[in-house]
Protein backbone atom coordinates (compact mmCIF):
# COMPACT_ATOMS: atom_id res chain seq x y z
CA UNK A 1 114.69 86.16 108.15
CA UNK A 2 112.25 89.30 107.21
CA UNK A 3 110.34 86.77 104.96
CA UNK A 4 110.07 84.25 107.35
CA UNK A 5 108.93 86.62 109.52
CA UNK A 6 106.34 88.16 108.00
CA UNK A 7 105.20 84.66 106.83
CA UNK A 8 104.69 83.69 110.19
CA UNK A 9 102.89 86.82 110.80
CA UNK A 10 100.57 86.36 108.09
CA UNK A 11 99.74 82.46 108.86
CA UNK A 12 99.21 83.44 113.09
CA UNK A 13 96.65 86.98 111.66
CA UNK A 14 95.22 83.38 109.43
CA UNK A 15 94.44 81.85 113.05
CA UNK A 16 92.97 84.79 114.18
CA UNK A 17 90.81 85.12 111.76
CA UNK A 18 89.19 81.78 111.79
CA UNK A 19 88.82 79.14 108.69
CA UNK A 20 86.07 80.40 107.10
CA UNK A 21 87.49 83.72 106.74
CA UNK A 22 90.93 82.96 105.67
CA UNK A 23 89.85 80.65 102.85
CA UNK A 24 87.67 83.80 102.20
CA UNK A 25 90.59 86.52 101.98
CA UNK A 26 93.61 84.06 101.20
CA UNK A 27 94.76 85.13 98.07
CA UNK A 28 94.82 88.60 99.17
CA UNK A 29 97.05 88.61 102.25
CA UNK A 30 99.60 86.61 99.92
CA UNK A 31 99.14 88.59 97.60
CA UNK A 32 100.66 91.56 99.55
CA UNK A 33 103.36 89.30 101.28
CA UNK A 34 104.33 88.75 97.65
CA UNK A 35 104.39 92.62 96.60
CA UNK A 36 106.26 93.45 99.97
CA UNK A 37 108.37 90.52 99.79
């Protein structure tokens, strides 16, 4: 449940961000879900 979660979290701060910055700044956001996982 905490993973989905935060996975969610991450994916909706994605949105926020716009496309051109999460293709920018995707492999560090999962990156940290990963380490916090």
């Amino acid at each position: 449940m905490l993973m989905s979660a935060r996975i969610l979290a991450v994916l909706h701060w994605f949105m926020a961000t716009g496309t051109t910055a999460r293709l920018s700044v995707t492999s560090v956001p999962m990156s940290t879900a990963l380490v916090l996982s």
